[in-house]
N, C-alpha and C. Protein backbone atom coordinates (compact mmCIF):
# COMPACT_ATOMS: atom_id res chain seq x y z
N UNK A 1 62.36 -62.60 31.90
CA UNK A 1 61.48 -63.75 32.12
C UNK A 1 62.32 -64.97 32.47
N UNK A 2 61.68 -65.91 33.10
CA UNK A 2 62.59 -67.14 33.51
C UNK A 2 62.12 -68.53 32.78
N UNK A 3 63.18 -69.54 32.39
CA UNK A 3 63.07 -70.04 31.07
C UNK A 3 63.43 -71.24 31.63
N UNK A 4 63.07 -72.74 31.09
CA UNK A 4 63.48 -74.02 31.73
C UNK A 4 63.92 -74.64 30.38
N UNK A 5 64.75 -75.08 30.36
CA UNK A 5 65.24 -75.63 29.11
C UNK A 5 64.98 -77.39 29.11
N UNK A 6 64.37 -78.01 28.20
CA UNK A 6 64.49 -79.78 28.55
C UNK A 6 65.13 -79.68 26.73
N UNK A 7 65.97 -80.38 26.71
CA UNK A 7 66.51 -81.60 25.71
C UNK A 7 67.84 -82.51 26.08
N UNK A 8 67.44 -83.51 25.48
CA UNK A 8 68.57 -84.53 26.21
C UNK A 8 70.37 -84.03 25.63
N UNK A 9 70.32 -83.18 24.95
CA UNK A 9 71.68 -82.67 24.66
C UNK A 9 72.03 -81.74 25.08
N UNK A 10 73.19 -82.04 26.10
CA UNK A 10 74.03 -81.13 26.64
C UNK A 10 74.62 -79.93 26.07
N UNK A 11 75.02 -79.65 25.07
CA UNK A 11 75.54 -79.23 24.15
C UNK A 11 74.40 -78.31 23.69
N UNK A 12 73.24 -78.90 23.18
CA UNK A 12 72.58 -77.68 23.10
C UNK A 12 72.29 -76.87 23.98
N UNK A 13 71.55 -77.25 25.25
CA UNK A 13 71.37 -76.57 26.18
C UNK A 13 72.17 -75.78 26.28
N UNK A 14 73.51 -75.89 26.38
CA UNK A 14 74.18 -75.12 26.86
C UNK A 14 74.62 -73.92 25.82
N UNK A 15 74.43 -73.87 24.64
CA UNK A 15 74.32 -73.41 23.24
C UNK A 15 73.39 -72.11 23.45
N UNK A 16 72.32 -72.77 23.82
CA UNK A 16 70.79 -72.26 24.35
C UNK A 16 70.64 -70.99 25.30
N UNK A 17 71.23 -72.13 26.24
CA UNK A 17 71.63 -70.80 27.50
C UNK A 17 72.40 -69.66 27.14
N UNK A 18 73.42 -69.72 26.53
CA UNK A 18 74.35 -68.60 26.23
C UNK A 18 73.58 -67.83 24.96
N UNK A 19 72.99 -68.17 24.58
CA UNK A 19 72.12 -67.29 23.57
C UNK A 19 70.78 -66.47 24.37
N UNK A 20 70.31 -67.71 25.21
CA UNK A 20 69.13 -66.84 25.64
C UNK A 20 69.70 -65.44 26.58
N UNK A 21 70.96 -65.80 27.44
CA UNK A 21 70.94 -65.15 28.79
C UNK A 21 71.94 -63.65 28.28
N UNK A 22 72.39 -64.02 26.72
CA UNK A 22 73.03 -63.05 25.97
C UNK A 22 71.80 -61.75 25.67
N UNK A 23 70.90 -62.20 25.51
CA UNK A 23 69.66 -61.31 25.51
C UNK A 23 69.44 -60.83 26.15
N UNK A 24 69.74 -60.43 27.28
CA UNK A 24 69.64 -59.94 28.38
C UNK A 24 68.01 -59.62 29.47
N UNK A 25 67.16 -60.54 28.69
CA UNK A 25 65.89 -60.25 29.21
C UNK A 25 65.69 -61.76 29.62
N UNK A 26 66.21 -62.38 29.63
CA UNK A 26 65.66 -64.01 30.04
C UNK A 26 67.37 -64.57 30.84
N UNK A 27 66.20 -65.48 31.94
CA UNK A 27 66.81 -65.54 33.21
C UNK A 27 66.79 -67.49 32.90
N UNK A 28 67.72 -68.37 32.47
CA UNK A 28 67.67 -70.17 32.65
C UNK A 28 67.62 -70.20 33.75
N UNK A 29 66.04 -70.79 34.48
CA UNK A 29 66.07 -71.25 35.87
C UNK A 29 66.68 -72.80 36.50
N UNK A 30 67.11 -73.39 35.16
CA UNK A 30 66.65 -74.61 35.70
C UNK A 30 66.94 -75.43 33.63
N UNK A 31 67.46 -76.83 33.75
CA UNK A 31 68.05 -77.39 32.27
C UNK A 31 67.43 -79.01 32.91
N UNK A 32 66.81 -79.34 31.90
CA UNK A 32 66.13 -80.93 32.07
C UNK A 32 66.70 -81.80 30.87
N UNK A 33 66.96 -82.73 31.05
CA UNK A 33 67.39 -83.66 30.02
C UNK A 33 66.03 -85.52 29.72
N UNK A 34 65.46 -84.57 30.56
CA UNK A 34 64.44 -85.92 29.43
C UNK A 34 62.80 -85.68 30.42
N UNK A 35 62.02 -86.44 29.90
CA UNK A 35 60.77 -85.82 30.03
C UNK A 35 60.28 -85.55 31.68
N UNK A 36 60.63 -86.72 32.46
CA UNK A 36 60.37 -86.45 33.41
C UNK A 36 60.93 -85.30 34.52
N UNK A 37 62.61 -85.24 33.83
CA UNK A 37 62.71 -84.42 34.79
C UNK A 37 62.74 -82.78 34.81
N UNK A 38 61.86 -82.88 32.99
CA UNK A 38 61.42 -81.80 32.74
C UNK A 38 59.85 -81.09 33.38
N UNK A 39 58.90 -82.66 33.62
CA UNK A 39 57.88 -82.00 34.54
C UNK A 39 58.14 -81.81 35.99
N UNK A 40 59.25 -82.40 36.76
CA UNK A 40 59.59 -82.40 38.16
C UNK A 40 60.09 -80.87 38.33
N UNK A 41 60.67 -80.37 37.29
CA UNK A 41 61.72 -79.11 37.02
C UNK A 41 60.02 -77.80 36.71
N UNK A 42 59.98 -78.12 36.10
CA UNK A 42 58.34 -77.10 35.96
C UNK A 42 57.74 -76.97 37.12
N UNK A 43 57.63 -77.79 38.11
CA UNK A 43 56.35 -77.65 39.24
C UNK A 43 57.54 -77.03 40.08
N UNK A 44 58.55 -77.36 40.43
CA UNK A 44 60.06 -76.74 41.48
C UNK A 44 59.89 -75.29 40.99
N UNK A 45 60.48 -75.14 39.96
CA UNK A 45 60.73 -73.51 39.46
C UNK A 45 59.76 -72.75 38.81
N UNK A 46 58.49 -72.99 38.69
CA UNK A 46 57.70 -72.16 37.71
C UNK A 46 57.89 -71.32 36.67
N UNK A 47 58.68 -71.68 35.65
CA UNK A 47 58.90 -71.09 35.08
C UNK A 47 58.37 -69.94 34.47
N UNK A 48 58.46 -69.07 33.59
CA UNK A 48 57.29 -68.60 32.61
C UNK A 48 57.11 -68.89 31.55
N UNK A 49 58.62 -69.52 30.95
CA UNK A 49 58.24 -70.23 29.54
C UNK A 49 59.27 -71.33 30.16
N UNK A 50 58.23 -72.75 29.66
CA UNK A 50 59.44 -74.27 29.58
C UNK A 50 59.50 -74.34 27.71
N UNK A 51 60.67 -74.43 26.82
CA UNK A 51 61.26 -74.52 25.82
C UNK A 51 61.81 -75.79 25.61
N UNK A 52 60.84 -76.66 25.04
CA UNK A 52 60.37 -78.61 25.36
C UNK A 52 61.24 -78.89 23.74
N UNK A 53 61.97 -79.62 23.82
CA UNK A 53 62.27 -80.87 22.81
C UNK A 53 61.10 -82.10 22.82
N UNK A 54 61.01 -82.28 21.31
CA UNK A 54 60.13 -83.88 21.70
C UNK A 54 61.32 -84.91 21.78
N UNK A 55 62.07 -85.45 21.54
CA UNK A 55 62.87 -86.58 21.37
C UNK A 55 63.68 -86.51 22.45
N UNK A 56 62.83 -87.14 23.37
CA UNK A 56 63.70 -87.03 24.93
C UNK A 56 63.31 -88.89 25.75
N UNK A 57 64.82 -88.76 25.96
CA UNK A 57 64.22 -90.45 26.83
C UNK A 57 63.58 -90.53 27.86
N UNK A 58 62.76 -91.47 27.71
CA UNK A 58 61.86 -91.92 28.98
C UNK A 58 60.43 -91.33 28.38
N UNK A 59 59.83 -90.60 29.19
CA UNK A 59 58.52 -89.72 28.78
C UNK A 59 59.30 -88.64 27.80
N UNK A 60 58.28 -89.09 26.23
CA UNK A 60 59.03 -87.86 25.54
C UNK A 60 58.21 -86.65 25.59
N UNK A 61 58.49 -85.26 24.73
CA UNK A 61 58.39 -83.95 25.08
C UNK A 61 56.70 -83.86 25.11
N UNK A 62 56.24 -84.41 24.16
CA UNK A 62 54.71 -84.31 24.08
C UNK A 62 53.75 -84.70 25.33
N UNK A 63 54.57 -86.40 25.67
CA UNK A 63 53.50 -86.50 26.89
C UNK A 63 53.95 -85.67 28.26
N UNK A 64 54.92 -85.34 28.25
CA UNK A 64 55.46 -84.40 29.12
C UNK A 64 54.26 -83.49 29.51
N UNK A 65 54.49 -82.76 28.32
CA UNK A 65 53.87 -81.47 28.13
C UNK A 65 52.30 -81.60 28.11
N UNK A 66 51.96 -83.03 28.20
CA UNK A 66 50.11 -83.09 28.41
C UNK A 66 49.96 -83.38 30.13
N UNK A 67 51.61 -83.49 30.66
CA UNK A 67 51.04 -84.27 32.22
C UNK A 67 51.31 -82.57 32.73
N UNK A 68 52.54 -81.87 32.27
CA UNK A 68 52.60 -80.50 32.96
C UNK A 68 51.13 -79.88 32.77
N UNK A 69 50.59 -79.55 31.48
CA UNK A 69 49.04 -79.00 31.40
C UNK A 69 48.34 -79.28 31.77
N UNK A 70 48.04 -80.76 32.53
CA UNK A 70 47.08 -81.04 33.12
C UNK A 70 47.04 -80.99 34.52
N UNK A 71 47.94 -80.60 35.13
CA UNK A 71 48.40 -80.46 36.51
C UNK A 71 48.26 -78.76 36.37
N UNK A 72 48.60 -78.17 35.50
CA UNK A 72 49.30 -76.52 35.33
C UNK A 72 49.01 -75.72 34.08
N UNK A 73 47.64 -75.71 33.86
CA UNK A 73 46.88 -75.38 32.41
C UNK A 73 47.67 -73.87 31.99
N UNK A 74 48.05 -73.05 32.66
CA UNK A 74 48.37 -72.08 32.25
C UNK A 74 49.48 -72.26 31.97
N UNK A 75 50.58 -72.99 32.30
CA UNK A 75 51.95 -73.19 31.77
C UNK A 75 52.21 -73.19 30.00
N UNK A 76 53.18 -71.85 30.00
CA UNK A 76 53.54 -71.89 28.93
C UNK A 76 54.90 -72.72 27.92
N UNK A 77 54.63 -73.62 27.38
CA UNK A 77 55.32 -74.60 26.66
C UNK A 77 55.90 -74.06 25.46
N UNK A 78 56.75 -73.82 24.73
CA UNK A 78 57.86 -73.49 23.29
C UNK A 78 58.37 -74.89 23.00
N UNK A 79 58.44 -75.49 22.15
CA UNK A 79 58.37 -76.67 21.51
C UNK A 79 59.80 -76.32 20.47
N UNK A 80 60.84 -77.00 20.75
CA UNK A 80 62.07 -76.27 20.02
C UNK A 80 62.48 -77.82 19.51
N UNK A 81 62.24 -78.02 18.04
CA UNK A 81 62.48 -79.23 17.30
C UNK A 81 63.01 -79.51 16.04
N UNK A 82 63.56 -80.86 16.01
CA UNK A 82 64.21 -80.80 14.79
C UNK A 82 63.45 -81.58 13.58
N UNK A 83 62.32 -82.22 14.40
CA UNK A 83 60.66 -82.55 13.05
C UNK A 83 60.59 -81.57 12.24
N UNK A 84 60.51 -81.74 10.74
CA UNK A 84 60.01 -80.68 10.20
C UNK A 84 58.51 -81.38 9.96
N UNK A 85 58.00 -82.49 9.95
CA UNK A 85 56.78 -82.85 9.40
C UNK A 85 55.76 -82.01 10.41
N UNK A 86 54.72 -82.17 9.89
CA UNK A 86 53.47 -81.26 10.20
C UNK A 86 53.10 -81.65 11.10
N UNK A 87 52.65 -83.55 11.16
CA UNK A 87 52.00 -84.45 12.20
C UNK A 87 52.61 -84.10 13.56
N UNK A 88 53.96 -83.47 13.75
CA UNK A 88 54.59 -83.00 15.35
C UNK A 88 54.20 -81.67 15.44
N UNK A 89 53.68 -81.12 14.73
CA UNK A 89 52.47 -79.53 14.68
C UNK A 89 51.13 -79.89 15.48
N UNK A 90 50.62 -80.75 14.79
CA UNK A 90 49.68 -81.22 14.83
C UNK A 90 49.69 -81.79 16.72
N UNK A 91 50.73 -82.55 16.69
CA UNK A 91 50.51 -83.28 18.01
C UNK A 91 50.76 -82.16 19.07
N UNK A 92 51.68 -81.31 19.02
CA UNK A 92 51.82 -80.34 19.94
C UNK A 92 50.77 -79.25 19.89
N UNK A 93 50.20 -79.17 18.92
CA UNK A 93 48.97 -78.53 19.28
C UNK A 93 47.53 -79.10 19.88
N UNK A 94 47.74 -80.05 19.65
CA UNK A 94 46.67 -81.19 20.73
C UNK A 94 46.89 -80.66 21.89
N UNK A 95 47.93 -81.21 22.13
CA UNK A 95 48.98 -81.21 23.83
C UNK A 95 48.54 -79.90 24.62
N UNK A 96 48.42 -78.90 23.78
CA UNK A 96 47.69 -77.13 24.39
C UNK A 96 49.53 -76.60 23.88
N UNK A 97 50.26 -77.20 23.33
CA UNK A 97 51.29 -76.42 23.10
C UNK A 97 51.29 -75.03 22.41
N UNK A 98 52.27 -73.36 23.34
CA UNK A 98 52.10 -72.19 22.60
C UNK A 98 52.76 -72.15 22.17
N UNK A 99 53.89 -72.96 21.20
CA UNK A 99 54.61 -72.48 20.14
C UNK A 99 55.56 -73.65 19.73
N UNK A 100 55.95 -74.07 18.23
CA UNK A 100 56.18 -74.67 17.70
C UNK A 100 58.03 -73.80 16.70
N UNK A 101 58.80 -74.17 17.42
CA UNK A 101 60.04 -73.82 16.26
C UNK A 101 60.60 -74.58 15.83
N UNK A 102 61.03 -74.77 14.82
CA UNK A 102 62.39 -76.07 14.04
C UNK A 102 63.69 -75.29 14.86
N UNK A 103 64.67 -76.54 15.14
CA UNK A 103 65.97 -76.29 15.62
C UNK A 103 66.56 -75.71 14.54
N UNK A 104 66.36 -75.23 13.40
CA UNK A 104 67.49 -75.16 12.17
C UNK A 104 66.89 -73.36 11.84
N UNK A 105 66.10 -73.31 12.34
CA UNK A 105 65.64 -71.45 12.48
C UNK A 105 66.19 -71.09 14.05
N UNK A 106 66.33 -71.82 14.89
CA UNK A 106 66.21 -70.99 16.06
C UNK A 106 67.31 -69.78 16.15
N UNK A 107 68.69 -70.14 15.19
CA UNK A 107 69.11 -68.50 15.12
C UNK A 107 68.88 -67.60 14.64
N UNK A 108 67.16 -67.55 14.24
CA UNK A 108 66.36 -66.41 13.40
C UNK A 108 65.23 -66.07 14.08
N UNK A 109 64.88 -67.20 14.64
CA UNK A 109 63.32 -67.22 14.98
C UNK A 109 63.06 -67.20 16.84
N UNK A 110 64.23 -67.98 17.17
CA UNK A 110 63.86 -68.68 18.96
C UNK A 110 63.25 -67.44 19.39
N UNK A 111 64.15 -66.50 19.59
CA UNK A 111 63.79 -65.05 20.57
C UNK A 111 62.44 -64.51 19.99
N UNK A 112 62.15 -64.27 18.91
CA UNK A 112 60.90 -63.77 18.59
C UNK A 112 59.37 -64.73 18.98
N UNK A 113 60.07 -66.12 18.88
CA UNK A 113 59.15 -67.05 19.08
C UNK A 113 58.80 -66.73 21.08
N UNK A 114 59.73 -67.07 21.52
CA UNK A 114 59.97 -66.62 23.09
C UNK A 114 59.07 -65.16 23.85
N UNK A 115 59.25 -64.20 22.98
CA UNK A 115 58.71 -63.03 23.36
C UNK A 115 56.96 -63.26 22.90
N UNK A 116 57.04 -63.71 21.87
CA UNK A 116 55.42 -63.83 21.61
C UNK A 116 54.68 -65.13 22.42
N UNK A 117 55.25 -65.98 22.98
CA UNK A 117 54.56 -66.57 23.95
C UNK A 117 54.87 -66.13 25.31
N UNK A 118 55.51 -65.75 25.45
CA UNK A 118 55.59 -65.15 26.97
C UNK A 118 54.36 -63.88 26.93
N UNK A 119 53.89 -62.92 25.62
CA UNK A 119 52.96 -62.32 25.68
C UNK A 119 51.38 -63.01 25.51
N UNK A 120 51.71 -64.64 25.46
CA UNK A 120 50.38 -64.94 25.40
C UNK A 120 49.69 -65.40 23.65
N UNK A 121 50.62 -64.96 23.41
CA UNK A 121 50.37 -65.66 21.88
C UNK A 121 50.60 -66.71 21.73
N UNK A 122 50.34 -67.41 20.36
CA UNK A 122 50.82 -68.75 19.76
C UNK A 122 51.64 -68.17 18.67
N UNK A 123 53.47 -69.28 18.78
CA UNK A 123 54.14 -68.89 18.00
C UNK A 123 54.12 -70.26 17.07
N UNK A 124 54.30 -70.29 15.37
CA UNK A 124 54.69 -71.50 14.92
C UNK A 124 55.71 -70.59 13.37
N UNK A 125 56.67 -71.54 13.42
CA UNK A 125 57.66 -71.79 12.92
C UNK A 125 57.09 -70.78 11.37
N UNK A 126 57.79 -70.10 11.02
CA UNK A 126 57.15 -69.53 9.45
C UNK A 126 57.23 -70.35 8.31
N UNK A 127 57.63 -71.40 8.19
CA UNK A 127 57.88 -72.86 7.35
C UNK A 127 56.41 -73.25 6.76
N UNK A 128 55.94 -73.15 8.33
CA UNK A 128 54.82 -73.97 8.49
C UNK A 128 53.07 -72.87 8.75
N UNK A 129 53.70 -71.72 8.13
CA UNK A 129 52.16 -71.05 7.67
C UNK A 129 51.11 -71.24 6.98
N UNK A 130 51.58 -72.05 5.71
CA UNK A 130 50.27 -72.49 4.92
C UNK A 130 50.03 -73.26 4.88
N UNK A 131 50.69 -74.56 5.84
CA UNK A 131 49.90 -75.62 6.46
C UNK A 131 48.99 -75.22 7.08
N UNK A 132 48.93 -73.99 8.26
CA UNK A 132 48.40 -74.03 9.09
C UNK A 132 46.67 -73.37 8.21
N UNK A 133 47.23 -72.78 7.44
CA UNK A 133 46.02 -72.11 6.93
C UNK A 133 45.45 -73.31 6.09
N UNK A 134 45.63 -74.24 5.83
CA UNK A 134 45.20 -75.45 4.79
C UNK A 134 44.39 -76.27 6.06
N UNK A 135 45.37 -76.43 7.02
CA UNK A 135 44.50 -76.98 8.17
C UNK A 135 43.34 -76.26 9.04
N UNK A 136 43.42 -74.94 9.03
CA UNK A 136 42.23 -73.98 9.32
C UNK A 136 41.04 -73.74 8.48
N UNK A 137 41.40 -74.88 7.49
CA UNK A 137 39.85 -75.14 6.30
C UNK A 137 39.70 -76.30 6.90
N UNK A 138 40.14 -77.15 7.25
CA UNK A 138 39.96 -78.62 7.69
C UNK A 138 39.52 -78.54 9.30
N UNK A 139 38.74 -78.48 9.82
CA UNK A 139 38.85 -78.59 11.04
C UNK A 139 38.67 -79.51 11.91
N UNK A 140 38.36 -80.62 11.17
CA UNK A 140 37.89 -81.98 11.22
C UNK A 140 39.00 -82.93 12.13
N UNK A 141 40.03 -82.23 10.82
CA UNK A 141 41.51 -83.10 11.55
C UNK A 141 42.10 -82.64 12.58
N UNK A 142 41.97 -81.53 13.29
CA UNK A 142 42.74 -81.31 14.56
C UNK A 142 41.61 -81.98 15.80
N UNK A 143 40.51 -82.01 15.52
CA UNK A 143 39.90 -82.61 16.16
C UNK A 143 40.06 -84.32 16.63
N UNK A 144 40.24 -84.48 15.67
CA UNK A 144 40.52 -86.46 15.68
C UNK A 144 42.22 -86.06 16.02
N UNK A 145 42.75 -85.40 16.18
CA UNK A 145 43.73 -85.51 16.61
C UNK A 145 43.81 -85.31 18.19
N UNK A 146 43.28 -84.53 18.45
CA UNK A 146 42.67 -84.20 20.12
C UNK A 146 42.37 -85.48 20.56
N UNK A 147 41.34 -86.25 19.86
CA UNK A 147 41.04 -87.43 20.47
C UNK A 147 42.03 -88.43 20.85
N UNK A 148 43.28 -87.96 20.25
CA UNK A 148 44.16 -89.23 20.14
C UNK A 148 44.99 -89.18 21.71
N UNK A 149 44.81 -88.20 22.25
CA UNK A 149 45.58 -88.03 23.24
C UNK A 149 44.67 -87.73 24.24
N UNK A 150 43.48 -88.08 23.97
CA UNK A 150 41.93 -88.42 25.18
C UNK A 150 42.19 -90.16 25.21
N UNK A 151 43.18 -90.76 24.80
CA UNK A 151 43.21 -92.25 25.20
C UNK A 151 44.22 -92.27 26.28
N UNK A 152 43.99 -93.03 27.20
CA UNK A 152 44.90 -93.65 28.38
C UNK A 152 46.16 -94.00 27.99
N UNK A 153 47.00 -94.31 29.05
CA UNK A 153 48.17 -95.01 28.37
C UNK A 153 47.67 -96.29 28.04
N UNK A 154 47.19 -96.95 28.61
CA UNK A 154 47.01 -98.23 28.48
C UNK A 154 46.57 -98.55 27.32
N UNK A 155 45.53 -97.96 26.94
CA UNK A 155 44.57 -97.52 25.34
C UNK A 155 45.49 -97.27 24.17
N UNK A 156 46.59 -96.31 24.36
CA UNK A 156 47.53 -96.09 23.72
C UNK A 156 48.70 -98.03 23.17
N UNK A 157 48.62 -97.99 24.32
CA UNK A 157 49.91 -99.17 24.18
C UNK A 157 49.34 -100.25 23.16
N UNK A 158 47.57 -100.60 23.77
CA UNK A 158 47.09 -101.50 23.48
C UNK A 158 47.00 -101.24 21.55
N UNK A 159 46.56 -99.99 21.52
CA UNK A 159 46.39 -100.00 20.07
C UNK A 159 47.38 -99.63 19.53
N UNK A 160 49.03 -99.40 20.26
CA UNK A 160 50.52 -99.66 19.41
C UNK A 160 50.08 -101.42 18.95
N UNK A 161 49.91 -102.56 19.52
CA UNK A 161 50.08 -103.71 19.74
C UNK A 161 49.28 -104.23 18.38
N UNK A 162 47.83 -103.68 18.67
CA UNK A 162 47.10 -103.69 17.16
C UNK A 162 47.52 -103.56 15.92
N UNK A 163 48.24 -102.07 15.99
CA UNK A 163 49.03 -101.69 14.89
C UNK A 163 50.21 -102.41 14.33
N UNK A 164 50.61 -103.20 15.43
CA UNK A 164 51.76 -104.08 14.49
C UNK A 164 50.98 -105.49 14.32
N UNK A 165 49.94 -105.79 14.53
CA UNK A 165 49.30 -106.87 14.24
C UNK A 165 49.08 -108.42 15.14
N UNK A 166 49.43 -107.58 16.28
CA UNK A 166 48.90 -108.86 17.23
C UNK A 166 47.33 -109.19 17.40
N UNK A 167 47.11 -110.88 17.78
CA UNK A 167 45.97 -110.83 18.12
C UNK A 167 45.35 -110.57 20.19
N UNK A 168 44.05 -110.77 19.81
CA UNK A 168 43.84 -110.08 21.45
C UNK A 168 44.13 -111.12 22.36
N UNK A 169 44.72 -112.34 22.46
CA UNK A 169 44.96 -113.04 22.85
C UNK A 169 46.60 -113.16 22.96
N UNK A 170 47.52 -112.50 21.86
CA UNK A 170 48.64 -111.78 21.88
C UNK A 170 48.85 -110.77 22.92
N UNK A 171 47.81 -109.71 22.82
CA UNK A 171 47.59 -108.38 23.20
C UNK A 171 47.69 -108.83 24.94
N UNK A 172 47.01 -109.52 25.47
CA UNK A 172 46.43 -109.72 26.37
C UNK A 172 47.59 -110.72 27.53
N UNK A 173 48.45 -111.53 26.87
CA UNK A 173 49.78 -111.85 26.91
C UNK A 173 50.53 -111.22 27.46
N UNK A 174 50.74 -110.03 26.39
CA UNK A 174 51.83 -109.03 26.70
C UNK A 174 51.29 -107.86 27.43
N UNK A 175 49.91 -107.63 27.97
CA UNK A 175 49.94 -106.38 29.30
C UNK A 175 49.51 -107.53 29.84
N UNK A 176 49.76 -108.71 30.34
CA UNK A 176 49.31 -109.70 31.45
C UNK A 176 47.73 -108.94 31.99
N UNK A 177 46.98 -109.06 30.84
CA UNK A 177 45.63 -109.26 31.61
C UNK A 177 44.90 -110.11 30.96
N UNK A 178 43.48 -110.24 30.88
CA UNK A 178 42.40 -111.14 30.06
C UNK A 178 41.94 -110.27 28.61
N UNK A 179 41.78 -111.88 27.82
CA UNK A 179 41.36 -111.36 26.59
C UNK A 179 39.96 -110.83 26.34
N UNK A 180 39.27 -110.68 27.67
CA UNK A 180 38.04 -109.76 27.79
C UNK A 180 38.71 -107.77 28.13
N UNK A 181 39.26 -108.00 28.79
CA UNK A 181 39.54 -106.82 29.08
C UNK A 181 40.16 -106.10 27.96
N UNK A 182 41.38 -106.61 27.18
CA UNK A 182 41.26 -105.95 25.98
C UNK A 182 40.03 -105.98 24.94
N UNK A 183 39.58 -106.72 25.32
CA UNK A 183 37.84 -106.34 24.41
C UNK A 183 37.16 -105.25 24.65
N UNK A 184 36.91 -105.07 26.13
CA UNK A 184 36.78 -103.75 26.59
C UNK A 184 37.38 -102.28 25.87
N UNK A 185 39.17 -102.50 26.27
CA UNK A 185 39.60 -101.63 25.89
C UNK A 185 39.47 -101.02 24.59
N UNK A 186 39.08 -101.70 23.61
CA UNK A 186 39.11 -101.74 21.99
C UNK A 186 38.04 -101.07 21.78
N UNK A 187 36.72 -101.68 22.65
CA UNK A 187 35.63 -101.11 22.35
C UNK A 187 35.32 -99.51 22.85
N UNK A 188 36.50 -99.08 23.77
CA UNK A 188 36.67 -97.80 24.60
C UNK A 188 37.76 -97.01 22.92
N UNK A 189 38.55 -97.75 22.88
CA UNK A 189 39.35 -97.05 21.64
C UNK A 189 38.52 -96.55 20.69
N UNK A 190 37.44 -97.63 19.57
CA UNK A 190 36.95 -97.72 18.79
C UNK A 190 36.00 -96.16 18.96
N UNK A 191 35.35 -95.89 20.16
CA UNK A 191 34.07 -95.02 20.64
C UNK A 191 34.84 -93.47 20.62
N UNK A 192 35.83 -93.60 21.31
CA UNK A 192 36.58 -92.35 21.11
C UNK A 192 37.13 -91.77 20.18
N UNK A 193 37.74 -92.51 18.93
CA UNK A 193 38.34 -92.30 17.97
C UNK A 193 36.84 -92.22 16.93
N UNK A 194 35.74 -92.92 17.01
CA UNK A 194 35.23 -92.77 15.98
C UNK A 194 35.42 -93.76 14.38
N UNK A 195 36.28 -94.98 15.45
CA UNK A 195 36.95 -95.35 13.98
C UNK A 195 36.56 -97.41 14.43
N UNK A 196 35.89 -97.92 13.59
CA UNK A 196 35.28 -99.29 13.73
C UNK A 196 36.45 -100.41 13.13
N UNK A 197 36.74 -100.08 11.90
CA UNK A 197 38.22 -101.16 11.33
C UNK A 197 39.01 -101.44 11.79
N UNK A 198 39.50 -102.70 11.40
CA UNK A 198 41.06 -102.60 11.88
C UNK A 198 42.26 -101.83 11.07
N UNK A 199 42.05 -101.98 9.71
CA UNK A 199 42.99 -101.14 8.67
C UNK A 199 42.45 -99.40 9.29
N UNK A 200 41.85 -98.90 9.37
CA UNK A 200 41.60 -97.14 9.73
C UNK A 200 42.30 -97.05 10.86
N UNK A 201 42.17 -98.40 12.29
CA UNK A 201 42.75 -98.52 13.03
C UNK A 201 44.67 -98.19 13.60
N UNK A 202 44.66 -98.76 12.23
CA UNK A 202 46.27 -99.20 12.00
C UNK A 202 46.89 -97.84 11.63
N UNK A 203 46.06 -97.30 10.71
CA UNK A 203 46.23 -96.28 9.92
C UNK A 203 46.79 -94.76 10.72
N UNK A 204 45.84 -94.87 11.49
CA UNK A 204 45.41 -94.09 12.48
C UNK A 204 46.84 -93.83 13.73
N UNK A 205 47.00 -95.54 13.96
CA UNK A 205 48.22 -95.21 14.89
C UNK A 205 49.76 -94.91 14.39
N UNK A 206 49.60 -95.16 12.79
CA UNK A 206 50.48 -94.72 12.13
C UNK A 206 50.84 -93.10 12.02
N UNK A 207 49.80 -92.91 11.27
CA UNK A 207 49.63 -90.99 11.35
C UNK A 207 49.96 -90.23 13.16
N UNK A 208 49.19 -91.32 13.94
CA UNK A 208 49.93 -90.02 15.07
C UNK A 208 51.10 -91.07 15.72
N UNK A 209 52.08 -91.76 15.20
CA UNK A 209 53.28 -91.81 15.66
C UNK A 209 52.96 -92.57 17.04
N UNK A 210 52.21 -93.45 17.30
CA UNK A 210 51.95 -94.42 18.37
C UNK A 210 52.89 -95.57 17.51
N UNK A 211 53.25 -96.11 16.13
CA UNK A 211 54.09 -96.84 15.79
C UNK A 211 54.91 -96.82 15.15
């Protein structure tokens, strides 16, 4: 199978490569070092699996991986990270991500993780099993999490700006537009999220890492 590697470290990649191509069933088409030129590198080579870092400069791995899916729904994404928290579970499974590994298993886990999404499965990290089953009683929360990444960028930025406590007249300053139009936007945030406060607000952009 043919494999695209994005993280901004050289060193791993190249770590990576010599492990994957040691396997003798996977072919590195192609090594990206930050988000964009990990989606420019996806549409060039088609990979069959891209194997995404989130902590990449510029566009990081997540929004990456929502502009490749939305251009390329069937593209298969492996999420190879050094988050252990849940909330980067959570977000990559928004995103349509098929598989979730910690960097600190991948000399146990990568290849098995690799083969089961290349067959079409969803792989996640064995760390993180009875989260997933705690969150498969909850279904509430992957949902409001979906929503979070049904906001624009602009929607996004605006309610980073909230979250640290500017007013809309602040807000409105700093994306150089009118303090109607962020009124707008708020009232577009507020409808999608489901959420009227400003503290749930705040809260909210805290939990998914907008601040």
């Amino acid at each position: 199978m043919t494999v695209l590697l994005v993280d901004d470290h050289q060193v791993i990649r190249k770590g990576l490569r010599l492990v994957l191509e040691d396997s003798g069933e996977i072919e590195v088409v192609g090594e990206a070092s930050s988000g964009e030129e990990a989606i420019d590198l996806t549409f060039q080579h088609s990979p069959d699996l891209v194997i995404m870092d989130l902590s990449l400069p510029g566009i990081d791995g997540i929004q990456a991986m929502i502009q490749i899916k939305k251009k390329k729904p069937e593209q298969r994404v492996l999420v190879l990270t050094m988050h252990e928290d849940s909330i980067y579970l959570d977000k990559v499974l928004a995103a349509g991500g098929n598989g979730f590994v910690l960097k600190r298993a991948a000399d146990v886990e990568l290849l098995s993780a690799i083969r089961a999404v290349h067959r079409g499965e969803f792989y996640v990290d064995t760390s993180f099993q009875k989260y997933l089953v705690t969150r498969a009683l909850s279904p509430e929360e992957p949902a409001k999490m979906k929503r979070a990444f049904e906001l624009t960028p602009r929607e996004r930025e605006l309610l980073k700006f909230i979250a640290l406590g500017y007013s809309n007249m602040e807000i409105a300053k700093k994306l150089n537009i009118s303090v109607k139009t962020v009124e707008n936007h708020k009232t577009r945030i507020h409808d999608k999220l489901g959420i009227n406060s400003r503290s749930k607000l705040v809260r909210y952009a805290m939990e998914n890492g907008l601040v």
